[in-house]
N, C-alpha and C. Protein backbone atom coordinates (compact mmCIF):
# COMPACT_ATOMS: atom_id res chain seq x y z
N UNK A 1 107.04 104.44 97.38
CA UNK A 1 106.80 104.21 95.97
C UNK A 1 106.97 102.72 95.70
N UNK A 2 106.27 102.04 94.53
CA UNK A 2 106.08 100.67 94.80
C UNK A 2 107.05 100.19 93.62
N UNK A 3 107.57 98.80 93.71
CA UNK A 3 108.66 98.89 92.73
C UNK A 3 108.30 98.91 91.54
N UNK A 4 107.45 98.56 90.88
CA UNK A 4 107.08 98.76 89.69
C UNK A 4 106.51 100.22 89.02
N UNK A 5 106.22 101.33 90.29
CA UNK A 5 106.29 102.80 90.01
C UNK A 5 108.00 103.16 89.59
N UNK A 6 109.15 102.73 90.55
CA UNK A 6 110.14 102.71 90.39
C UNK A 6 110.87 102.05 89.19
N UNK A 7 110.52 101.10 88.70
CA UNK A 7 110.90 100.95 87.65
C UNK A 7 110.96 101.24 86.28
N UNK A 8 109.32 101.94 86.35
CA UNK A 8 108.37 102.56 84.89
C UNK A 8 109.49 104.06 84.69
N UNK A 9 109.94 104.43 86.18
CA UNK A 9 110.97 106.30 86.26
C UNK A 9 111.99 105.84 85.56
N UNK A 10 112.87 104.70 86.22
CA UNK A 10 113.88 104.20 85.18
C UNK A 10 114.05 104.27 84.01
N UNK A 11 112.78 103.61 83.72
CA UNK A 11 112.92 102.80 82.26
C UNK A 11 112.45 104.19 81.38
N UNK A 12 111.82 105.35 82.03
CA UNK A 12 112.00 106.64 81.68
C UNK A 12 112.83 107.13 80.68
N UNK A 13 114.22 107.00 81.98
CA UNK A 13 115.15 107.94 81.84
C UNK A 13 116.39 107.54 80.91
N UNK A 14 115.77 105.51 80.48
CA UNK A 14 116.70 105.03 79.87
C UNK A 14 116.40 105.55 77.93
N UNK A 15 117.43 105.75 77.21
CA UNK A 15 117.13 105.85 75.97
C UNK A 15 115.82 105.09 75.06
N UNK A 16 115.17 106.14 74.50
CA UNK A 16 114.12 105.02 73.50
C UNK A 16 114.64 103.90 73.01
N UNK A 17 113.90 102.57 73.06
CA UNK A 17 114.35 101.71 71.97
C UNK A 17 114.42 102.00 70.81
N UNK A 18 113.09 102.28 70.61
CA UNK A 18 113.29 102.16 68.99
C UNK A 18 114.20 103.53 68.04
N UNK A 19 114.35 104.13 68.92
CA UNK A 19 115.45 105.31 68.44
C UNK A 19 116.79 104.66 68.59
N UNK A 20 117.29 104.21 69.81
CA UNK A 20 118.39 103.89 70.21
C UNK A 20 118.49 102.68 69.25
N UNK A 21 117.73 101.45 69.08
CA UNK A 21 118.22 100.36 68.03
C UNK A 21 118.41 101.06 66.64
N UNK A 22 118.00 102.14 65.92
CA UNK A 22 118.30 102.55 64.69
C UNK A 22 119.86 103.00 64.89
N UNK A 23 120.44 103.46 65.72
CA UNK A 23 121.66 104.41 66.09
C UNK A 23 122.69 103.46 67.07
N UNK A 24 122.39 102.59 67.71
CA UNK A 24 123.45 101.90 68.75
C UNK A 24 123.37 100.67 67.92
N UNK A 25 124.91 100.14 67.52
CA UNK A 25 125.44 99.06 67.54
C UNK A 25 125.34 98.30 68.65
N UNK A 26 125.10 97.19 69.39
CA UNK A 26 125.35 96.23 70.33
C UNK A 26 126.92 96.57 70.53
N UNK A 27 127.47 96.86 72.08
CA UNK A 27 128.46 96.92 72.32
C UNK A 27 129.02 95.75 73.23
N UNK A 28 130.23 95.22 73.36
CA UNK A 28 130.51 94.37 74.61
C UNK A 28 129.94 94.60 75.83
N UNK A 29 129.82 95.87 76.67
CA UNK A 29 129.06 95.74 77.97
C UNK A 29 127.55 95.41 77.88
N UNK A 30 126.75 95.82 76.75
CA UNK A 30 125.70 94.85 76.72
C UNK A 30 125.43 93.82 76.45
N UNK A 31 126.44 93.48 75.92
CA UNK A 31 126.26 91.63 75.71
C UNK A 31 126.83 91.04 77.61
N UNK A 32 127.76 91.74 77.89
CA UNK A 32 127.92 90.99 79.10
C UNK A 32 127.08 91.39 80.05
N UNK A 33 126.39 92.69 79.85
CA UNK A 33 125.58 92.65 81.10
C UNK A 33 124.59 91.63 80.91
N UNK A 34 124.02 91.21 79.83
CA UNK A 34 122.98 90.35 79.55
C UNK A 34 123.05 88.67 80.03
N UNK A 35 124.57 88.59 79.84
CA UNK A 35 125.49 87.56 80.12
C UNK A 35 125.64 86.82 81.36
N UNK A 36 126.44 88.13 82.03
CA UNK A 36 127.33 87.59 83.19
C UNK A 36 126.56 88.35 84.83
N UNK A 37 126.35 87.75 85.39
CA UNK A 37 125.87 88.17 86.62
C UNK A 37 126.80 89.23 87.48
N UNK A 38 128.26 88.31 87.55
CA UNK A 38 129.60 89.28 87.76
C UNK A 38 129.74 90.76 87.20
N UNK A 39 129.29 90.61 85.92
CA UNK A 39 129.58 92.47 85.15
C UNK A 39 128.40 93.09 85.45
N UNK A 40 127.25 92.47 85.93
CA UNK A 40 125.87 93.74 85.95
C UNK A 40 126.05 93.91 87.20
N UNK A 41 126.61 93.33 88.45
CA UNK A 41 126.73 93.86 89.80
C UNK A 41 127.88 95.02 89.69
N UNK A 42 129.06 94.66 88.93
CA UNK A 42 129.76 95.82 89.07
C UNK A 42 129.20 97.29 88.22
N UNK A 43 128.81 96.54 86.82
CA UNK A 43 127.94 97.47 86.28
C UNK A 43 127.19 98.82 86.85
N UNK A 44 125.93 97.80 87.43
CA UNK A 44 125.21 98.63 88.09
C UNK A 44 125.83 99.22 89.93
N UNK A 45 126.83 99.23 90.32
CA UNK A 45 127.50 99.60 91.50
C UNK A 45 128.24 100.69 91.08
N UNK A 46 128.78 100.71 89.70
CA UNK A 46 129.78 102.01 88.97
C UNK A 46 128.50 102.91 88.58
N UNK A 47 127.45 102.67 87.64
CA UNK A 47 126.35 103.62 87.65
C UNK A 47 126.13 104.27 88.68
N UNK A 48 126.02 103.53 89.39
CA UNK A 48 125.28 103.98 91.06
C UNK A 48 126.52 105.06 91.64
N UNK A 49 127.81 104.66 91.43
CA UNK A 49 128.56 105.46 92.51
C UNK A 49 128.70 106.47 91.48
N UNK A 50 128.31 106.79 90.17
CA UNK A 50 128.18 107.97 89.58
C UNK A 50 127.41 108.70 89.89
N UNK A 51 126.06 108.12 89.98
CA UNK A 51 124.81 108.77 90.38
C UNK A 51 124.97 109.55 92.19
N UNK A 52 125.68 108.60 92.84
CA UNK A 52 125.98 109.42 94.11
C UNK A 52 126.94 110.41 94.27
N UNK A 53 127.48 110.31 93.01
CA UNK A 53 129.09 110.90 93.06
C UNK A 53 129.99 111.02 93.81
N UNK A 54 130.07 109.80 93.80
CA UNK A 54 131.53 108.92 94.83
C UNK A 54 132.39 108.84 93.74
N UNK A 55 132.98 109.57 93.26
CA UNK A 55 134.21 109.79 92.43
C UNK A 55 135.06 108.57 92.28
N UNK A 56 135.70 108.23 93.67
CA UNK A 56 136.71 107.09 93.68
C UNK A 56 136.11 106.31 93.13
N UNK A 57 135.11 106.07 94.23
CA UNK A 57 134.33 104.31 93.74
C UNK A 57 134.25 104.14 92.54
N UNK A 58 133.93 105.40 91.68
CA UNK A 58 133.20 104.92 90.81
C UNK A 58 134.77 104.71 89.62
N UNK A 59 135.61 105.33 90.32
CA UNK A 59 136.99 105.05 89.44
C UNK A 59 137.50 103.62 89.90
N UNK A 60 137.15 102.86 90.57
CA UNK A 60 137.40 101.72 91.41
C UNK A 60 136.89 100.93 90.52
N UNK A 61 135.51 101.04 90.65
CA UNK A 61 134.51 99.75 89.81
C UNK A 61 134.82 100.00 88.47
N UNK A 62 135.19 101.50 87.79
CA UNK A 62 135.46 101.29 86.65
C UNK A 62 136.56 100.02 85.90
N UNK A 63 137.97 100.52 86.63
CA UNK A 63 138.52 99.86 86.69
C UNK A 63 138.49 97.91 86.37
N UNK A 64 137.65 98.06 86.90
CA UNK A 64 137.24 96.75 87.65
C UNK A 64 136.03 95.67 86.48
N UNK A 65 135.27 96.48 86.22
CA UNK A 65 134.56 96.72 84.70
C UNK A 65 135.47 96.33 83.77
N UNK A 66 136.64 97.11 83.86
CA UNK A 66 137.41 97.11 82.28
C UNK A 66 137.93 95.70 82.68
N UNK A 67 138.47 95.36 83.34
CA UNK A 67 138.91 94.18 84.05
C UNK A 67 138.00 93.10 83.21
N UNK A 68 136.94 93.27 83.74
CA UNK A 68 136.05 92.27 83.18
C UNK A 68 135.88 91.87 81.53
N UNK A 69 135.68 93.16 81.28
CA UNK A 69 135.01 93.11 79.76
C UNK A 69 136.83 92.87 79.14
N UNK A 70 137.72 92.75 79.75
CA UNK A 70 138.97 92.28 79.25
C UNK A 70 138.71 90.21 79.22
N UNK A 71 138.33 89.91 80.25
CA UNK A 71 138.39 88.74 80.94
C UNK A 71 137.03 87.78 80.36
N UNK A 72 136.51 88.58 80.28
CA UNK A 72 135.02 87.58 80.05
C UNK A 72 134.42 87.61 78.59
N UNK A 73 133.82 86.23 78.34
CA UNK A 73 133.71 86.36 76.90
C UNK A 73 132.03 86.35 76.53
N UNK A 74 131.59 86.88 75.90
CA UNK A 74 129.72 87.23 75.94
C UNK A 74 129.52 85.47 75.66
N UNK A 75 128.02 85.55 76.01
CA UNK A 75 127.19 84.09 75.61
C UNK A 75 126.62 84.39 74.47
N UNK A 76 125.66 85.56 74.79
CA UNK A 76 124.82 85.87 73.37
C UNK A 76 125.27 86.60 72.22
N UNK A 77 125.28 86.23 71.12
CA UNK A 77 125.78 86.80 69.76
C UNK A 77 124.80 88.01 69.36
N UNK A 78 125.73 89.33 68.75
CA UNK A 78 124.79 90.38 68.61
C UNK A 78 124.04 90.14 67.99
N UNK A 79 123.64 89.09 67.03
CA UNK A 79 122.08 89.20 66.47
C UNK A 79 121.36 89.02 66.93
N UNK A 80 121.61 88.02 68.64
CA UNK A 80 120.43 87.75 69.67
C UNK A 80 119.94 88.77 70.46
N UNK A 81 120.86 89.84 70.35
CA UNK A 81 120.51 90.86 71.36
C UNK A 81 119.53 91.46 71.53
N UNK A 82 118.73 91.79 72.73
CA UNK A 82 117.35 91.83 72.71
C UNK A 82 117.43 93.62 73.55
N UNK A 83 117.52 94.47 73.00
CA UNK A 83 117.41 95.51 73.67
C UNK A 83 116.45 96.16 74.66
N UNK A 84 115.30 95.78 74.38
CA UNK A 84 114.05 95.73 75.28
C UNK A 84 114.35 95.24 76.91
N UNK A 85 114.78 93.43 76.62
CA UNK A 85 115.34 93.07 77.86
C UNK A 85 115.95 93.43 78.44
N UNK A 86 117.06 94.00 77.87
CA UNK A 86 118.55 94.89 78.33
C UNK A 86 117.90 95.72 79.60
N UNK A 87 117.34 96.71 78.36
CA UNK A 87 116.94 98.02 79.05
C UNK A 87 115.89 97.46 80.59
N UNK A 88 115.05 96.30 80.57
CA UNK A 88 114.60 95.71 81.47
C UNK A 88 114.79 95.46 82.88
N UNK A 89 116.10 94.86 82.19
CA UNK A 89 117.02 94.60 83.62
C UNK A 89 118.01 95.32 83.69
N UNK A 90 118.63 95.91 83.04
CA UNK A 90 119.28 97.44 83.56
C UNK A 90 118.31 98.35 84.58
N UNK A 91 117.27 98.87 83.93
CA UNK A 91 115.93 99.35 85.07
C UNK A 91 116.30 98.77 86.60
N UNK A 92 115.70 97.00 86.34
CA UNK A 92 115.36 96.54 87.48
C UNK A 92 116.19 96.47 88.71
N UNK A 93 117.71 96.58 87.93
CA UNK A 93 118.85 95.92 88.53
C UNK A 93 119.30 97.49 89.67
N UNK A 94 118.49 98.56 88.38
CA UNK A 94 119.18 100.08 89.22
C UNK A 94 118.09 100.27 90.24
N UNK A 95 116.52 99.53 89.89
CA UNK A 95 115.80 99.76 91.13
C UNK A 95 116.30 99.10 92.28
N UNK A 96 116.46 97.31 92.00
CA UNK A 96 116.73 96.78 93.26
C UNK A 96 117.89 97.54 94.21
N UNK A 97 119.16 97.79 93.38
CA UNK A 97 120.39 99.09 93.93
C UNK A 97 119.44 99.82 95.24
N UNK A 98 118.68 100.65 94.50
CA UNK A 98 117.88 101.77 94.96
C UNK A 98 117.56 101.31 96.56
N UNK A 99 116.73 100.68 96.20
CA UNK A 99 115.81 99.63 97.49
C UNK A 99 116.81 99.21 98.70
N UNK A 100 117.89 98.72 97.84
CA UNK A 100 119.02 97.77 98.81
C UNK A 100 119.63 98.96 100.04
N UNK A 101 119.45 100.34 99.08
CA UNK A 101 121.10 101.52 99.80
C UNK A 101 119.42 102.46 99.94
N UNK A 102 118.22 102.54 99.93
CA UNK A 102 117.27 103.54 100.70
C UNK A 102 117.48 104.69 99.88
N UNK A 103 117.88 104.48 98.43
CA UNK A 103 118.18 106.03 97.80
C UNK A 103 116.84 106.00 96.78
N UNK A 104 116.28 107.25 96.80
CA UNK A 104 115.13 107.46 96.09
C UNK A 104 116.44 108.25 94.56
N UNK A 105 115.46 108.00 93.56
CA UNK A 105 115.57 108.90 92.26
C UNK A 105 115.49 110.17 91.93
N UNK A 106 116.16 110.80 92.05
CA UNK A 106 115.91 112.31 91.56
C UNK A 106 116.35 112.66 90.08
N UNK A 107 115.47 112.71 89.74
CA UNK A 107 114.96 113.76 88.05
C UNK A 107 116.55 114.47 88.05
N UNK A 108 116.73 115.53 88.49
CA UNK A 108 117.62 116.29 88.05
C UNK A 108 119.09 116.19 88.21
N UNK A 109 119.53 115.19 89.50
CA UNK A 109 120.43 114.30 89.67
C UNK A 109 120.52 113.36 88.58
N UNK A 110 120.12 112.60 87.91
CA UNK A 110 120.01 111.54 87.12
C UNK A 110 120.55 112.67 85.80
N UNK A 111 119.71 113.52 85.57
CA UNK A 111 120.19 114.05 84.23
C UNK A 111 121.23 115.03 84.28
N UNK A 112 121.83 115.61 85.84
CA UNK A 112 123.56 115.91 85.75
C UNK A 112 124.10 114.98 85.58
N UNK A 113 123.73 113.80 86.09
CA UNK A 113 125.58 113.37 85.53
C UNK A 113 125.18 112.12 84.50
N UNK A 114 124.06 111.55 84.12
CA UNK A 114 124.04 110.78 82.96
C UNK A 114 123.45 111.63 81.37
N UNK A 115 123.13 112.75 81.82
CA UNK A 115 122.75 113.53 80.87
C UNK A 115 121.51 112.61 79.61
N UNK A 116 120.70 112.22 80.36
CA UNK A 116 119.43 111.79 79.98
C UNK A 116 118.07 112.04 80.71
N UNK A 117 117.04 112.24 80.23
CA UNK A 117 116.01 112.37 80.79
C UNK A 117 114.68 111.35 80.49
């Protein structure tokens, strides 16, 4: 599958924008994922060890997350926040994951444990 087939499944399974901007406030992990290079690797490594359900890990990186979003201070102010992009590179960041560890996407995996489709 070619990455941009892989990315269109993602960006699927991620919440509508324009639903999700009427209803989601901008929270700190999206300003830092947008931000900090440091929080979207752990970011997207805690997603991921959910999605595999590596339990620890994913209690590890949590950890580790909170760590951050304790430690680090956003660049962009929520009125800059661009949700489109977000959702962009959230996608891209869970395809490249994908690519890096040889794990394909499964539909019904994705919506046990993130409960989205």
């Amino acid at each position: 599958m070619s990455i941009k087939s892989r990315v269109k499944r993602i960006e699927k399974r991620l919440p509508d924008e324009s639903k999700a901007a009427e209803k989601v406030t901008v929270d700190i992990e999206g300003l830092l994922f947008m931000d900090h290079e440091e929080f979207r690797k752990v970011y997207v490594e805690w997603a991921m060890a959910c999605y595999m359900e590596q339990h620890e890990k994913a209690d590890e990186l949590n950890a580790k997350a909170e760590h951050l979003i304790k430690t680090l201070e956003p660049i962009t102010k929520r009125s800059q926040f661009d949700y489109e992009a977000y959702q962009e590179l959230l996608a891209g960041k869970i395809v490249d994951w994908m690519e890096e560890h040889g794990v394909e996407l499964e539909d019904d995996r994705w919506e046990r444990v993130f409960g989205e489709h």
